[in-house]
Structures are given as structure tokens and as C-alpha cells.
PDB file of N, CA and C in Angstrom:
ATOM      1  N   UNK A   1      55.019  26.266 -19.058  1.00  0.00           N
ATOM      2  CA  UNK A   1      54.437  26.459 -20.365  1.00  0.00           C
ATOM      3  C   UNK A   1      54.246  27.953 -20.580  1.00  0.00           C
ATOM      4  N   UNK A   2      54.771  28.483 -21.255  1.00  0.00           N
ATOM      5  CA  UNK A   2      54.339  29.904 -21.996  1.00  0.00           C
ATOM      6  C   UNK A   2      53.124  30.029 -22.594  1.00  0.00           C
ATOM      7  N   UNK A   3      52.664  31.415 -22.173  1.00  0.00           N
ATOM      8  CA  UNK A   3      51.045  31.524 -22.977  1.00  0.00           C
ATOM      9  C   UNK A   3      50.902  32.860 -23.638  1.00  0.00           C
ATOM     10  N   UNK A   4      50.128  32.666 -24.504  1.00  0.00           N
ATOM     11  CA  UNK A   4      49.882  34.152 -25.311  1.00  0.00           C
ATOM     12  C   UNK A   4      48.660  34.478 -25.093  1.00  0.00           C
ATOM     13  N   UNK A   5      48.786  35.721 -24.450  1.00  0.00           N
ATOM     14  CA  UNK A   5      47.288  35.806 -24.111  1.00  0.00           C
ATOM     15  C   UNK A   5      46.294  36.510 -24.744  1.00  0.00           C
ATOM     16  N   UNK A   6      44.987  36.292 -24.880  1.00  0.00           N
ATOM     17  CA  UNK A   6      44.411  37.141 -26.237  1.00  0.00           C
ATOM     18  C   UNK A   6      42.826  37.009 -24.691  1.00  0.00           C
ATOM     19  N   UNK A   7      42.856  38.486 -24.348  1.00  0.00           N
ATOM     20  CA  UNK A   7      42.439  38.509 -23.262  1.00  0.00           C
ATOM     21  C   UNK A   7      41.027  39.275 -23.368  1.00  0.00           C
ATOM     22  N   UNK A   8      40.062  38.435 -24.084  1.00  0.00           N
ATOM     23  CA  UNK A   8      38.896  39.067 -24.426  1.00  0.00           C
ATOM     24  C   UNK A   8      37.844  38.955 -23.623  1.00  0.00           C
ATOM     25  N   UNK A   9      37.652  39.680 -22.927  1.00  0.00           N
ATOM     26  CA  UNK A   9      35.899  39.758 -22.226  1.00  0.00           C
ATOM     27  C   UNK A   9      34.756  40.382 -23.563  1.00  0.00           C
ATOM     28  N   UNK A  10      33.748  39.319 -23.543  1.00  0.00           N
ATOM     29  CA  UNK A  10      32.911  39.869 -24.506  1.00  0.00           C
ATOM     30  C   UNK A  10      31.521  40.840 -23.499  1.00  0.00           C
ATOM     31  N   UNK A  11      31.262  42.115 -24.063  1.00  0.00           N
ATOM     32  CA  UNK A  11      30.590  43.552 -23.129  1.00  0.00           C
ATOM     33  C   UNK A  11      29.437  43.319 -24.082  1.00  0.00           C
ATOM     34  N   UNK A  12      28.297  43.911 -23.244  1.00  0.00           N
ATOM     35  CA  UNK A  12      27.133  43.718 -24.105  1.00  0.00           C
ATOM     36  C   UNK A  12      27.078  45.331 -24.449  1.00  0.00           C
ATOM     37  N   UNK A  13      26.402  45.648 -25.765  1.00  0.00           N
ATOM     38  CA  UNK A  13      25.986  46.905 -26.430  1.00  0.00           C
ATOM     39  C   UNK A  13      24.823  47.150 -27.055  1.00  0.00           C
ATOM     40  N   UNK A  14      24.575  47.832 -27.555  1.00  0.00           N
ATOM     41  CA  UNK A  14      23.116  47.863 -28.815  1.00  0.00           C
ATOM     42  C   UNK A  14      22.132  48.187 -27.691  1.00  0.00           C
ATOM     43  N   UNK A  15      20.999  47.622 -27.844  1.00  0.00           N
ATOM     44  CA  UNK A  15      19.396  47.948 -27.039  1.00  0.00           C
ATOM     45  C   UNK A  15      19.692  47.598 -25.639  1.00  0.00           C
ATOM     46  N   UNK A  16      19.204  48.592 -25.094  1.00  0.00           N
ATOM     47  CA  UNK A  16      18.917  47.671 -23.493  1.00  0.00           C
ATOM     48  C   UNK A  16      17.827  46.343 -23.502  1.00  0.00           C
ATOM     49  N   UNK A  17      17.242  45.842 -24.687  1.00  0.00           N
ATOM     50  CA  UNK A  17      16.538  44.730 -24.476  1.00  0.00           C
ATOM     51  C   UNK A  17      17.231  43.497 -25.195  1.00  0.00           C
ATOM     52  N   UNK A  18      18.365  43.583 -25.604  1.00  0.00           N
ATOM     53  CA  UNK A  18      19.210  42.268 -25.971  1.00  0.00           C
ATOM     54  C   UNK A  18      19.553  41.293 -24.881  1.00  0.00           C
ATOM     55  N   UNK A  19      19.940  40.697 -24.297  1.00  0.00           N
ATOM     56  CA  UNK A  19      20.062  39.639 -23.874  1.00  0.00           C
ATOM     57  C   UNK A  19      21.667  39.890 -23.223  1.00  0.00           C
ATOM     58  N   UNK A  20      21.774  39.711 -21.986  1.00  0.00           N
ATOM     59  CA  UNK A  20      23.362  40.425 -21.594  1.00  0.00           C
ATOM     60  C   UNK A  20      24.308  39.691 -22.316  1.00  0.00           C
ATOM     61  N   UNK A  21      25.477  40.003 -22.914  1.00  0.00           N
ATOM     62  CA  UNK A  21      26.288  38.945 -23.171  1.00  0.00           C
ATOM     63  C   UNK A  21      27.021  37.785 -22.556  1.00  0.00           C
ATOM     64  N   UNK A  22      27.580  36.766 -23.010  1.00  0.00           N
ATOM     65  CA  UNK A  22      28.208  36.076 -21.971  1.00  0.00           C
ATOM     66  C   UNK A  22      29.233  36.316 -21.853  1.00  0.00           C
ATOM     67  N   UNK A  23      30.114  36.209 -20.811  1.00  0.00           N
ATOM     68  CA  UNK A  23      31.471  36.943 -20.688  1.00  0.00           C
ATOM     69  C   UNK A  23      32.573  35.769 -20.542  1.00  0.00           C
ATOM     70  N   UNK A  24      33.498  35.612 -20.998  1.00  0.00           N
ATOM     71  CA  UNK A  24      34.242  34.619 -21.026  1.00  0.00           C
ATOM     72  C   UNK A  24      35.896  35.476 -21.644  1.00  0.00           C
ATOM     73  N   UNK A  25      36.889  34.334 -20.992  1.00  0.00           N
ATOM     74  CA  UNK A  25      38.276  34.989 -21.217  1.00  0.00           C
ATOM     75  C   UNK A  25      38.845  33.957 -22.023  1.00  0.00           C
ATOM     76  N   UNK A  26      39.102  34.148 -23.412  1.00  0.00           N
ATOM     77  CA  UNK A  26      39.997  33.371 -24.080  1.00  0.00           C
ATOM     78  C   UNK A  26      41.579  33.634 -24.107  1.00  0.00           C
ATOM     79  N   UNK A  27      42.082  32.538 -24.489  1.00  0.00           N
ATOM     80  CA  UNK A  27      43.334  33.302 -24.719  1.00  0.00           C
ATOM     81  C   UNK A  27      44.134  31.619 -25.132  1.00  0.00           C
ATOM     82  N   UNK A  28      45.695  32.025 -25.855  1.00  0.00           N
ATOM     83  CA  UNK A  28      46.211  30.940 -26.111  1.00  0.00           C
ATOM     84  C   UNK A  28      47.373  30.403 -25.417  1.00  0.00           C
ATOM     85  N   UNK A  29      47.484  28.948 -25.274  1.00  0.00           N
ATOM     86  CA  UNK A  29      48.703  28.219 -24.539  1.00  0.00           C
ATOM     87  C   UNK A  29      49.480  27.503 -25.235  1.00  0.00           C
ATOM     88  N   UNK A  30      50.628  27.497 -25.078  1.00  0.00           N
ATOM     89  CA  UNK A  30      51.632  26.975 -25.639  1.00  0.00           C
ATOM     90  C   UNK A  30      53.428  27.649 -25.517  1.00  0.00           C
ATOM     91  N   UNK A  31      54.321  27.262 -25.850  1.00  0.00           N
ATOM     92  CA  UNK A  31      55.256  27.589 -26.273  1.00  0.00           C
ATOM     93  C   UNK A  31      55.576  28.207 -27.408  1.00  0.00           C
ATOM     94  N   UNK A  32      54.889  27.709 -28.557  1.00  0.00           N
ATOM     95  CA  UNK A  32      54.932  28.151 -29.630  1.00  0.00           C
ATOM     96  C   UNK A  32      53.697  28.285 -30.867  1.00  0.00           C
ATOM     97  N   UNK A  33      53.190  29.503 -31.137  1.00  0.00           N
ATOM     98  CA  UNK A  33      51.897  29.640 -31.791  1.00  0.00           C
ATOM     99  C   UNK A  33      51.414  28.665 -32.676  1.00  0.00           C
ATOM    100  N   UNK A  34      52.915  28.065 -33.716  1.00  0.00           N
ATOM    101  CA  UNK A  34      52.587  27.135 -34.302  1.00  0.00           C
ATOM    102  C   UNK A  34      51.483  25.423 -33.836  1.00  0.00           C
ATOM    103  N   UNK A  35      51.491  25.347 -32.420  1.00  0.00           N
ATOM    104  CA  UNK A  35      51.176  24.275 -31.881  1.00  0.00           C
ATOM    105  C   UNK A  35      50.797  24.399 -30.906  1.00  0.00           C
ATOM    106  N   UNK A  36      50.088  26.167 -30.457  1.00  0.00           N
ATOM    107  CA  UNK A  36      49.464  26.591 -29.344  1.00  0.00           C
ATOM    108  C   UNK A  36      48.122  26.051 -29.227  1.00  0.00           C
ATOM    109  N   UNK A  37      47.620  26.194 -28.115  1.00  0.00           N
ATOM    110  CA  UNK A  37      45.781  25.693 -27.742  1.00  0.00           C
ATOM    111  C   UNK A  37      45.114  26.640 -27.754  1.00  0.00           C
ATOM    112  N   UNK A  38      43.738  26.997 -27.643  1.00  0.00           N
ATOM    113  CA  UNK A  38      42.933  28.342 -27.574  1.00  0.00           C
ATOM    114  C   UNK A  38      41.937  27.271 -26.455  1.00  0.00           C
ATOM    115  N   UNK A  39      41.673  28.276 -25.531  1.00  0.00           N
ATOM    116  CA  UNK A  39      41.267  27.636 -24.117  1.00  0.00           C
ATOM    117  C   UNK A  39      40.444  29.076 -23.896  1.00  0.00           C
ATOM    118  N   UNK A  40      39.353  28.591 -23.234  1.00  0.00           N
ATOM    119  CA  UNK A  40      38.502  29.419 -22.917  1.00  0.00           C
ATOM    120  C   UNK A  40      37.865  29.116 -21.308  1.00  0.00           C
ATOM    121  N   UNK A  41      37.719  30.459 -20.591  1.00  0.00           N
ATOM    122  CA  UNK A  41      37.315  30.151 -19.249  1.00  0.00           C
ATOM    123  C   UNK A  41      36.231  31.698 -18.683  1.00  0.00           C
ATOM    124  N   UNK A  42      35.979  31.011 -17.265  1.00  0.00           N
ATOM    125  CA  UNK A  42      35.494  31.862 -16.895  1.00  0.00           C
ATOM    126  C   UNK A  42      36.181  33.699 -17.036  1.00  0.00           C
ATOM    127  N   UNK A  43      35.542  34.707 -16.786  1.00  0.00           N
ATOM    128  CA  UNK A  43      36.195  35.854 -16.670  1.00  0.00           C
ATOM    129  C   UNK A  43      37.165  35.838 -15.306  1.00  0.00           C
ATOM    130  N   UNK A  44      37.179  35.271 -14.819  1.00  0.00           N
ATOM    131  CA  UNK A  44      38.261  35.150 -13.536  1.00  0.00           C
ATOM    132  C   UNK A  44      39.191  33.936 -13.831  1.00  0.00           C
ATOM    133  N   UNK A  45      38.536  33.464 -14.813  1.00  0.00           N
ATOM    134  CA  UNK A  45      40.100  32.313 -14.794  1.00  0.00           C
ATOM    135  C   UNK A  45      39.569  31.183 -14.334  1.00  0.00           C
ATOM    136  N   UNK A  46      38.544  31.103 -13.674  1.00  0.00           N
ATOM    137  CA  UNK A  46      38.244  29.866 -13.255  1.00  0.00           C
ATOM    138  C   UNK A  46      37.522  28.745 -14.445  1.00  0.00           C
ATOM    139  N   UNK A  47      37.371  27.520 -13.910  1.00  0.00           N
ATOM    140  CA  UNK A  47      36.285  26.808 -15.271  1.00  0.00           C
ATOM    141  C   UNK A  47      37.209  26.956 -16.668  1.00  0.00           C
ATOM    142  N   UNK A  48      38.517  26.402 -16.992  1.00  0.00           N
ATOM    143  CA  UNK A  48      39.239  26.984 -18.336  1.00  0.00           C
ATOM    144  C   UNK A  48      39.292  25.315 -18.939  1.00  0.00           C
ATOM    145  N   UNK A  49      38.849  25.790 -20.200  1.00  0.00           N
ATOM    146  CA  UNK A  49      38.353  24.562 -21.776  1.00  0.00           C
ATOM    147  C   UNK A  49      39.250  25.044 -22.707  1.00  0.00           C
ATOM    148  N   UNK A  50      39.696  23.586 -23.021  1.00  0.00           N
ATOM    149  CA  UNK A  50      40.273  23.416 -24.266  1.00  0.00           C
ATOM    150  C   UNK A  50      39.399  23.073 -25.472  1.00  0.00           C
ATOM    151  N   UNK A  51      39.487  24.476 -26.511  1.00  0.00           N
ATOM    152  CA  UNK A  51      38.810  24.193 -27.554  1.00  0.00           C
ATOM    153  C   UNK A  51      39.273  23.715 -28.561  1.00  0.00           C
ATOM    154  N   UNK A  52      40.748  23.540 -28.702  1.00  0.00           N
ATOM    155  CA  UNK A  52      41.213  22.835 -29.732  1.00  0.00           C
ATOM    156  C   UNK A  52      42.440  23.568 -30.132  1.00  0.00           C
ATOM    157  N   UNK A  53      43.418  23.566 -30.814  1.00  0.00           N
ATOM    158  CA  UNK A  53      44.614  23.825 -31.546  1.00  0.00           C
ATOM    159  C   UNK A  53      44.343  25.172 -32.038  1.00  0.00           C
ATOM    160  N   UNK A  54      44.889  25.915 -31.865  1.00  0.00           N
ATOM    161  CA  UNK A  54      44.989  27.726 -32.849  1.00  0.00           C
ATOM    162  C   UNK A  54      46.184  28.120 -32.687  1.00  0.00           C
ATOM    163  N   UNK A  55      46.181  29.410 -33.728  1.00  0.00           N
ATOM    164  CA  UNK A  55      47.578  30.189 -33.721  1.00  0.00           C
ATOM    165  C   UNK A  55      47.187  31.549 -32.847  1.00  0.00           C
ATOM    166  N   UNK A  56      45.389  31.892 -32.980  1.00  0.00           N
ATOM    167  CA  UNK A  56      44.521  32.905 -32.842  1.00  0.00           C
ATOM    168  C   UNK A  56      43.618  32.909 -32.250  1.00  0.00           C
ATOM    169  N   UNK A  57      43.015  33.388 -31.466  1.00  0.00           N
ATOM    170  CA  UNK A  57      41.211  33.641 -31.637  1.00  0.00           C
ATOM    171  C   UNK A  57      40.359  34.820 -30.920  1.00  0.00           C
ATOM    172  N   UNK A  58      39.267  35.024 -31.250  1.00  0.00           N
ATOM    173  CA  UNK A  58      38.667  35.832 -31.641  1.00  0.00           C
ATOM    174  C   UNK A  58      37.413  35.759 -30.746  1.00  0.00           C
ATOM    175  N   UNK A  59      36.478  36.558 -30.064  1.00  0.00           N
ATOM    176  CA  UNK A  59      35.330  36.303 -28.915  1.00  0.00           C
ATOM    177  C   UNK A  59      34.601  36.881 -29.839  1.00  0.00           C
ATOM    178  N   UNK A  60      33.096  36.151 -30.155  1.00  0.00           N
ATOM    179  CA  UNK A  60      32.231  37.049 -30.365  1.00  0.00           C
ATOM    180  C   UNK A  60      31.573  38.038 -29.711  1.00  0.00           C
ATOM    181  N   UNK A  61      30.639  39.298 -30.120  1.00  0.00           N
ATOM    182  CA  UNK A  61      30.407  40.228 -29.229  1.00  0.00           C
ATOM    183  C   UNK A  61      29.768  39.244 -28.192  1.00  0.00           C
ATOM    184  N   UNK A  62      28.640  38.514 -28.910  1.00  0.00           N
ATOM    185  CA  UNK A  62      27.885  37.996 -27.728  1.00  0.00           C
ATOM    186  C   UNK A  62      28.139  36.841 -27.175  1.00  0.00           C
ATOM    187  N   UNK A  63      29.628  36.503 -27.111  1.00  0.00           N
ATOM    188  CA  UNK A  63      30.347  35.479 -26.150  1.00  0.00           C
ATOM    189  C   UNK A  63      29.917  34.174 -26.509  1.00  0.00           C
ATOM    190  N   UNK A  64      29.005  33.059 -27.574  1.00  0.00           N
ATOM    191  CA  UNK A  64      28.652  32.342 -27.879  1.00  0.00           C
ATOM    192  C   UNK A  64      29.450  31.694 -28.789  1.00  0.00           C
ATOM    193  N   UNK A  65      30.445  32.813 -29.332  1.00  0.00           N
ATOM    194  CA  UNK A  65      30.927  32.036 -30.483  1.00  0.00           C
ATOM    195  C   UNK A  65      32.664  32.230 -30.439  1.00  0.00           C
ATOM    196  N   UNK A  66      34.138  31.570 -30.601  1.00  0.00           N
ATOM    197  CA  UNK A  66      35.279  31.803 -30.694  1.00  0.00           C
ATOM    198  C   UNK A  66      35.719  31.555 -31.911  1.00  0.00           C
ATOM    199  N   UNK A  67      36.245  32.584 -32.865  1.00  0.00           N
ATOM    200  CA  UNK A  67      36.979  32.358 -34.185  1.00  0.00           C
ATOM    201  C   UNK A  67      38.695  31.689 -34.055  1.00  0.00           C
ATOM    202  N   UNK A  68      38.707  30.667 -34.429  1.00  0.00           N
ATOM    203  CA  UNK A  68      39.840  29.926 -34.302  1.00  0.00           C
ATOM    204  C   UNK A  68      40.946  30.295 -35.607  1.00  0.00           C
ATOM    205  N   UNK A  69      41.883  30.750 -35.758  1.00  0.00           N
ATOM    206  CA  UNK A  69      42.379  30.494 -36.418  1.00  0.00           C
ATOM    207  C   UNK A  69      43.394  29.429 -36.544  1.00  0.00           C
ATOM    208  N   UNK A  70      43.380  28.376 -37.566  1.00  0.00           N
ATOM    209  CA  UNK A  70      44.313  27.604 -37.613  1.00  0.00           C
ATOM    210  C   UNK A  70      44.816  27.827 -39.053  1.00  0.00           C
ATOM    211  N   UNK A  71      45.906  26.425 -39.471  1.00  0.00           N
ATOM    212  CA  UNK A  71      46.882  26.834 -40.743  1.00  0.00           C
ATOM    213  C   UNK A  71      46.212  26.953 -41.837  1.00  0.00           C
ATOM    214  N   UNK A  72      44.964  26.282 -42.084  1.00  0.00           N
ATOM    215  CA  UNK A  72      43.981  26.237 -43.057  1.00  0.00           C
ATOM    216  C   UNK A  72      42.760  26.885 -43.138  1.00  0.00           C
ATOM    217  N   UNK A  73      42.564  28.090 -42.007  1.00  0.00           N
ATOM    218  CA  UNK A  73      41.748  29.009 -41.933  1.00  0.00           C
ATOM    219  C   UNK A  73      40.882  29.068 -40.813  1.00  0.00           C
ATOM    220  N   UNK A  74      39.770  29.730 -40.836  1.00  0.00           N
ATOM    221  CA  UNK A  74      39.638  30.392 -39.663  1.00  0.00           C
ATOM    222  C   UNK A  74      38.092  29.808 -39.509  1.00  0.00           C
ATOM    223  N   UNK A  75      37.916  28.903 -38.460  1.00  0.00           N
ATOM    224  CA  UNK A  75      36.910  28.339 -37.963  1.00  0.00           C
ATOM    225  C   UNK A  75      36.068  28.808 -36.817  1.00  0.00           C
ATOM    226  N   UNK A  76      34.744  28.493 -36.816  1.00  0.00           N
ATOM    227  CA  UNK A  76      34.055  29.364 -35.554  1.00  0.00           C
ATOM    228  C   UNK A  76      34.034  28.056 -34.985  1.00  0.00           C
ATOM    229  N   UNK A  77      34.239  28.479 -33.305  1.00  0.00           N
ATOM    230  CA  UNK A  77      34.071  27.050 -32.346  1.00  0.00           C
ATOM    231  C   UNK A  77      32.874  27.456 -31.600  1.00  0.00           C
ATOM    232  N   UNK A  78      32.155  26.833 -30.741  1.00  0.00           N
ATOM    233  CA  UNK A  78      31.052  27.177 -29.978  1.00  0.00           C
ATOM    234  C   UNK A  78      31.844  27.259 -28.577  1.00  0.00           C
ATOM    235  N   UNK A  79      31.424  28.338 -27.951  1.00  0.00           N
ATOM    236  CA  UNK A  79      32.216  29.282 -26.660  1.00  0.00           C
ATOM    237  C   UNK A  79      31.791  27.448 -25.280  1.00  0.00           C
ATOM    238  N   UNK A  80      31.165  26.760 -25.807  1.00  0.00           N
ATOM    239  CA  UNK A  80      30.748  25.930 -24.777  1.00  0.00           C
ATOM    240  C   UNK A  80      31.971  24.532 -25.279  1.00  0.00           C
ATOM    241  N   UNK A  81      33.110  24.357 -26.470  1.00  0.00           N
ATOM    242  CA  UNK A  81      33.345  23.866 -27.128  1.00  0.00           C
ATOM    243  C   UNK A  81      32.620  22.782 -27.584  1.00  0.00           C
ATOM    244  N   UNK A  82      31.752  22.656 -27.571  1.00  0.00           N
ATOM    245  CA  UNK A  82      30.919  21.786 -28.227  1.00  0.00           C
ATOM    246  C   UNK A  82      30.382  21.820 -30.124  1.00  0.00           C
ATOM    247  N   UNK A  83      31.592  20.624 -30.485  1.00  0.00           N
ATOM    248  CA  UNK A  83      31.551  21.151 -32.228  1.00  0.00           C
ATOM    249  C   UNK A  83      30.522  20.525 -32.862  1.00  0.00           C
ATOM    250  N   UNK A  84      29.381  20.012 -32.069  1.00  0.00           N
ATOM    251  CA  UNK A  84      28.343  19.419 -33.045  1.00  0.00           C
ATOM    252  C   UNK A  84      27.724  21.109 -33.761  1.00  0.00           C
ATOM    253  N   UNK A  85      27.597  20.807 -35.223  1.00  0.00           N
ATOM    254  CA  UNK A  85      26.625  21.963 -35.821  1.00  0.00           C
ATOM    255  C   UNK A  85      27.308  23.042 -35.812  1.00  0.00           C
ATOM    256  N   UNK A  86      28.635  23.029 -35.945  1.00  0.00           N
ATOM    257  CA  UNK A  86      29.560  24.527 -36.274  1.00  0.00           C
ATOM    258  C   UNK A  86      30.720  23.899 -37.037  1.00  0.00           C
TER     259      UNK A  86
END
């Protein structure tokens, strides 16, 4: 299987009293973008989730949230994929 990799570690910034970020590596699988997956895992690769179908996606700074893009636009998934309430 061919993969496209969209190889985001999310870094924490702003105050030293924010909350560290969570760090996680997204990136997409497939052969072809049209019908690729967006899978998310540990920063080493380990622990890797399928969040659902994309062409794209996107880490928030603070690692909680993945912007999906699919054919009908661009959805936020929860970094835990869990789509209740997003």
C-alpha cells in the first residue's frame, strides 16, 4: 500500500503555563488520495487509528483536534477518533 505522508508532530508554544501539547503523527494511506485514510498514531508510529477517509489533514496546535479534508469539505475529527460531539 502506498502512503502519503503528512507528518505532523503537534509542539507546544505560548505561556509556559498552558498545558503541554499532545503529540501525535498523522498522516495518509492509500494508493490513491481520492480514497486515501487519515490515520493517526503515536509520535513513534506506534498505537496508529483510523479516523476515517481524507484526501488531507491537518494537526491542531494542541494535538486534540485533526482537520479532515474530504470531497465535501473540511471536517474536524477528535485526535482520539471519537466522533460523538464534533
Amino acid at each position: 500500500m502506498g502512503a502519503a505522508a503528512l507528518l505532523l508532530a503537534a509542539t507546544g508554544c505560548g505561556s509556559t503555563r498552558a498545558s503541554p501539547a499532545k503529540r501525535h503523527l498523522v498522516y495518509l494511506a492509500g494508493d490513491n488520495p481520492s480514497v486515501a485514510s487519515v490515520w493517526i498514531a503515536d509520535v513513534n508510529g506506534a498505537h496508529p487509528r483510523r479516523l476515517g477517509r481524507g484526501m488531507a489533514a491537518a494537526l491542531s496546535p494542541d494535538g486534540s483536534t485533526v482537520a479532515v479534508l474530504r470531497r465535501n469539505g473540511i471536517y474536524p475529527v477528535s485526535a482520539t477518533g471519537d466522533t460523538r460531539g464534533s
